[in-house]
N, C-alpha and C. Protein backbone atom coordinates (compact mmCIF):
# COMPACT_ATOMS: atom_id res chain seq x y z
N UNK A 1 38.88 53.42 181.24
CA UNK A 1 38.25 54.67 180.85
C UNK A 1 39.27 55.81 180.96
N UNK A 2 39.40 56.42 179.63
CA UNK A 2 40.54 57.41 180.00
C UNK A 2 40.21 58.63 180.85
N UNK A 3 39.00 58.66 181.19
CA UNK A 3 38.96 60.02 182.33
C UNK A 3 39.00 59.48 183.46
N UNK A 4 39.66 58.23 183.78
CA UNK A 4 39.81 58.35 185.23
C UNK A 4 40.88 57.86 185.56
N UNK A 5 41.68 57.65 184.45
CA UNK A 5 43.36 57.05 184.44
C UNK A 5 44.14 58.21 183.93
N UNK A 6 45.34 57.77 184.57
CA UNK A 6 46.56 58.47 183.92
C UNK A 6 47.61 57.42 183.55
N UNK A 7 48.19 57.73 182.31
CA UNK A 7 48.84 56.85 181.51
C UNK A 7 50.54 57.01 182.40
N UNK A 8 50.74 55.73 182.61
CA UNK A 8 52.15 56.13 183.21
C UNK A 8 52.45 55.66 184.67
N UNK A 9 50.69 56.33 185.55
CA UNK A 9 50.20 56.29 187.05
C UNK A 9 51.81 55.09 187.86
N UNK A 10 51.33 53.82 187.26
CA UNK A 10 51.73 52.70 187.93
C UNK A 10 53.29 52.93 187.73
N UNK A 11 54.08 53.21 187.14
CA UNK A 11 55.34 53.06 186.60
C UNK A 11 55.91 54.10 187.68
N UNK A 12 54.93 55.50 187.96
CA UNK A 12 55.35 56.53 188.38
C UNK A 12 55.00 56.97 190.21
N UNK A 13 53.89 56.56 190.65
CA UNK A 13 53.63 56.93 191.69
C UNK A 13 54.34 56.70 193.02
N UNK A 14 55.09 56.13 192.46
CA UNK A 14 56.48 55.94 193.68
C UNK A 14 57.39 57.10 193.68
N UNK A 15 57.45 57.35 193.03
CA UNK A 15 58.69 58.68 192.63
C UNK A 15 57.84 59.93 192.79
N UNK A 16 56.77 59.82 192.62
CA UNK A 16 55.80 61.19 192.72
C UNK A 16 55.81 60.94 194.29
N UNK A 17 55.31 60.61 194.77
CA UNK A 17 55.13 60.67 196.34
C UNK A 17 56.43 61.08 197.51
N UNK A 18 57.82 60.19 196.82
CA UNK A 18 58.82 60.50 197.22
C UNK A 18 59.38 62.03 197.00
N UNK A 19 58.94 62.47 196.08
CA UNK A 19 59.49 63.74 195.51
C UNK A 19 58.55 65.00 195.74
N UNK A 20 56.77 64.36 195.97
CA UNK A 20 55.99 65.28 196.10
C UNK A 20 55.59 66.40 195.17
N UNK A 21 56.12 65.77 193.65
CA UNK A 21 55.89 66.91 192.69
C UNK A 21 55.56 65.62 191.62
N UNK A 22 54.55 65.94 190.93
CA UNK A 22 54.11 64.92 189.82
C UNK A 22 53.93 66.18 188.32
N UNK A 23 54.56 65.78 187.45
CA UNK A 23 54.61 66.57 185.94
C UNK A 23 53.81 66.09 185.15
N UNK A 24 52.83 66.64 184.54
CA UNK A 24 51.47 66.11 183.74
C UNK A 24 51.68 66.95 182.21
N UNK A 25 52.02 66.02 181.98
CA UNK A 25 51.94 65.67 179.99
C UNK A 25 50.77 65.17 179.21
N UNK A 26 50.80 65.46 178.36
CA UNK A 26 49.98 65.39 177.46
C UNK A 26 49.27 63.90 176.91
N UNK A 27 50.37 63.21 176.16
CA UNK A 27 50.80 61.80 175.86
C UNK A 27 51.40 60.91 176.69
N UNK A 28 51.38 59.87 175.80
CA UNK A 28 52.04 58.67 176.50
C UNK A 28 53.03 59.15 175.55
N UNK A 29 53.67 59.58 174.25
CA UNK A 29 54.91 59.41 174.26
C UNK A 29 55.93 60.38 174.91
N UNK A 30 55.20 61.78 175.49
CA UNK A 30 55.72 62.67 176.06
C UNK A 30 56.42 61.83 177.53
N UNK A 31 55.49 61.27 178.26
CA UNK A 31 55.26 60.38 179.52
C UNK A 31 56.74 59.45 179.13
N UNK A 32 56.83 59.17 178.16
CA UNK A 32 57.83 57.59 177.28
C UNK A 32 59.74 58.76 177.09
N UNK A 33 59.28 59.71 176.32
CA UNK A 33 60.45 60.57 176.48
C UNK A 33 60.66 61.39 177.66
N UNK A 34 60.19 61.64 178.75
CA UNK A 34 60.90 62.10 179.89
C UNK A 34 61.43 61.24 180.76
N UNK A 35 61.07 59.67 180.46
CA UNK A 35 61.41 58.82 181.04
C UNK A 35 62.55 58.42 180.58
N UNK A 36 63.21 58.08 179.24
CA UNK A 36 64.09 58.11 178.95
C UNK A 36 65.13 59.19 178.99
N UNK A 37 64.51 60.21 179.40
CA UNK A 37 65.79 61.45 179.92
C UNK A 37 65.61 61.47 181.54
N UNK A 38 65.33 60.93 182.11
CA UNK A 38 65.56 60.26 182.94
C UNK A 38 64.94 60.82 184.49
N UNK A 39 63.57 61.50 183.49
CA UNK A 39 62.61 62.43 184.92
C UNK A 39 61.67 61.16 184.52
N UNK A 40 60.89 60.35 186.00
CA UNK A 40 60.41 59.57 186.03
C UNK A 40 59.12 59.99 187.01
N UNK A 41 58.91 60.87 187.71
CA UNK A 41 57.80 61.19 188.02
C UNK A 41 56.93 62.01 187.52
N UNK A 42 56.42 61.38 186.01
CA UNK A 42 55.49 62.00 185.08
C UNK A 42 54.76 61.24 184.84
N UNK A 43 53.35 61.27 184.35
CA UNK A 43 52.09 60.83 183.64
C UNK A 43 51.52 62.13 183.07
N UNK A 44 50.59 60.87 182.37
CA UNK A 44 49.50 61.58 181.33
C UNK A 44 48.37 61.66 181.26
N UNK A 45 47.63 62.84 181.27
CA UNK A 45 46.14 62.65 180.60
C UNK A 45 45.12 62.44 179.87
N UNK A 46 46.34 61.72 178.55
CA UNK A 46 45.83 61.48 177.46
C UNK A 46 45.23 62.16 176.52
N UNK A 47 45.17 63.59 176.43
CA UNK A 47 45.28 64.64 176.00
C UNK A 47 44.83 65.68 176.99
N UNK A 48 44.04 66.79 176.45
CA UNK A 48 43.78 67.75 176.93
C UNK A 48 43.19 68.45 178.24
N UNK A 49 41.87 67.43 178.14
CA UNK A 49 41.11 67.26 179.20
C UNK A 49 40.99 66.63 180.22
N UNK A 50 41.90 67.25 180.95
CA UNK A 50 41.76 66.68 182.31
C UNK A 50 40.84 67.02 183.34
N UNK A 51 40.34 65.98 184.02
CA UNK A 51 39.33 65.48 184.68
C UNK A 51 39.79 65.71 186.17
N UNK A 52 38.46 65.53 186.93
CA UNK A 52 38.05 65.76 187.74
C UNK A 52 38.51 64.71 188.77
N UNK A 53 38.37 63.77 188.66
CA UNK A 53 38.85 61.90 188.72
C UNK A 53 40.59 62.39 188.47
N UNK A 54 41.03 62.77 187.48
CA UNK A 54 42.61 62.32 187.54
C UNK A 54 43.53 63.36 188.20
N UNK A 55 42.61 64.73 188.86
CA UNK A 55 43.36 65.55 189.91
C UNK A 55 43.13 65.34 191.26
N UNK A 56 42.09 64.18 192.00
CA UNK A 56 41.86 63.78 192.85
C UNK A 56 43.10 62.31 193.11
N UNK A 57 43.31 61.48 191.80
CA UNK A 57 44.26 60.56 191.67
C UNK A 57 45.90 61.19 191.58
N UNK A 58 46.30 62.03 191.04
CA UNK A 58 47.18 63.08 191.33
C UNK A 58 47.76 63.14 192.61
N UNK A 59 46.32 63.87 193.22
CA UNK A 59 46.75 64.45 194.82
C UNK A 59 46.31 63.23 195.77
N UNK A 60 46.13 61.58 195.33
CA UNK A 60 46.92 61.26 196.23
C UNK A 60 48.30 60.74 196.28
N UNK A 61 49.21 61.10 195.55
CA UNK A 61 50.37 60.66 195.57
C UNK A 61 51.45 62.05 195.68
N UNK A 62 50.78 63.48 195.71
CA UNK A 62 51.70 64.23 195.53
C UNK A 62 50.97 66.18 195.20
N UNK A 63 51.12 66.45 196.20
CA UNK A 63 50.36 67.69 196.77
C UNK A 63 51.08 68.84 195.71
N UNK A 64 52.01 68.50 194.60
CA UNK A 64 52.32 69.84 194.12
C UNK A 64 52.07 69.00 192.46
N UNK A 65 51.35 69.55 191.55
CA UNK A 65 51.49 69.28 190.33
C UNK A 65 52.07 70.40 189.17
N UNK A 66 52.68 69.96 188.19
CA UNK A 66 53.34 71.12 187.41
C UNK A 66 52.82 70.19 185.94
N UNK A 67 51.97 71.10 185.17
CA UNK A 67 51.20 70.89 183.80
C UNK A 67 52.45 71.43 183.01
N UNK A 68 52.18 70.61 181.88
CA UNK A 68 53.44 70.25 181.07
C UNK A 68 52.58 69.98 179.32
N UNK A 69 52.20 70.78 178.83
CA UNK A 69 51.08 70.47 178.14
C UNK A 69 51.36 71.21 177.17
N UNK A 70 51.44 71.42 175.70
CA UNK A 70 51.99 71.63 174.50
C UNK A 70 51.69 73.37 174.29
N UNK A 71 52.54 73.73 173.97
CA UNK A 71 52.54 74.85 173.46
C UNK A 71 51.50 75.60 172.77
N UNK A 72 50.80 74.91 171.72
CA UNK A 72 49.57 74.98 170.62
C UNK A 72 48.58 75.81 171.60
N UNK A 73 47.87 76.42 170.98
CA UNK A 73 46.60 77.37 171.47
C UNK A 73 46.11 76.36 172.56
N UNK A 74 45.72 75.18 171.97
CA UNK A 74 44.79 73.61 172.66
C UNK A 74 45.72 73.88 173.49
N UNK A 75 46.95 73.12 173.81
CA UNK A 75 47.66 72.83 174.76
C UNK A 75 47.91 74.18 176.31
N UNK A 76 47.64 75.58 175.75
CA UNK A 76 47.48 76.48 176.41
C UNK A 76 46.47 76.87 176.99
N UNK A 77 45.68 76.17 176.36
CA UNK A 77 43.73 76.77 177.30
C UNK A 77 43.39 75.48 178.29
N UNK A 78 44.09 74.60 177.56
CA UNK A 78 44.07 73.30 178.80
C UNK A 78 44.74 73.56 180.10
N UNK A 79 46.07 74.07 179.33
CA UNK A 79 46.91 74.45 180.95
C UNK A 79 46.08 75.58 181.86
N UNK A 80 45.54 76.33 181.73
CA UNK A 80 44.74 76.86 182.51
C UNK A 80 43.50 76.40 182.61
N UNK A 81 42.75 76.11 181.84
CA UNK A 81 42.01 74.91 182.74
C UNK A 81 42.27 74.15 183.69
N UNK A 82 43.12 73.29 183.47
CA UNK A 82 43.86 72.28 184.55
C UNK A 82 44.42 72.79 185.81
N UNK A 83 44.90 74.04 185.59
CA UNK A 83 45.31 74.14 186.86
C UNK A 83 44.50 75.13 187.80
N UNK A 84 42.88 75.57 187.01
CA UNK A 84 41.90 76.01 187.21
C UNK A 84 41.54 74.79 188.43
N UNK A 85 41.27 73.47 188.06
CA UNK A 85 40.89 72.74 188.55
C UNK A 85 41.53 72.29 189.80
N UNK A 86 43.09 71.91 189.68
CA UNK A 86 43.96 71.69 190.93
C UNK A 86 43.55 72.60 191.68
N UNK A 87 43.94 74.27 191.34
CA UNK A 87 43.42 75.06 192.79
C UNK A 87 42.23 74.62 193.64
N UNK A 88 41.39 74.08 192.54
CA UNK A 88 39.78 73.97 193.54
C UNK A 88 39.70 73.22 194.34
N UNK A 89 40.59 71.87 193.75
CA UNK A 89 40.45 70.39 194.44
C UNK A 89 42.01 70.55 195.56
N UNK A 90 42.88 71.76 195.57
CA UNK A 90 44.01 71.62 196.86
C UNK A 90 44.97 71.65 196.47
């Protein structure tokens, strides 16, 4: 179910925890190209809407998140949404 996964999670939550900062993208190919430039503690929300479920899964691997989410109007009302939500949940 994509509202309660993040695309990437497994590949990444080692490096998020170690580093304590997890970067939240949009896509899996965004998630696919930061990995190949060689930042590896990123996942995805699979688009816009991020959930309630995937900032609770977030914070347990990593108490600081930084939204990374497209430029486009969409991609800008999400980012404040989203990080509407982190404040609430810590």
């Amino acid at each position: 179910m994509k509202s309660r996964s993040l695309y990437g999670i497994f590949q990444a939550k080692k490096v998020i925890a170690s580093t304590e900062l997890c970067y939240l993208v949009e896509g899996y190919t965004d998630v696919i190209s930061l990995h190949q430039a060689g930042i590896t503690n990123v996942v995805a929300s699979s688009g816009t809407s991020l959930t309630e479920e995937q900032v609770r899964l977030i914070k347990r691997y990593a108490p600081t998140v930084c939204i990374l989410y497209d430029g486009d109007a969409a991609g800008m009302k999400a980012s404040l949404r989203g990080s509407n939500w982190c404040f609430a949940k810590g």
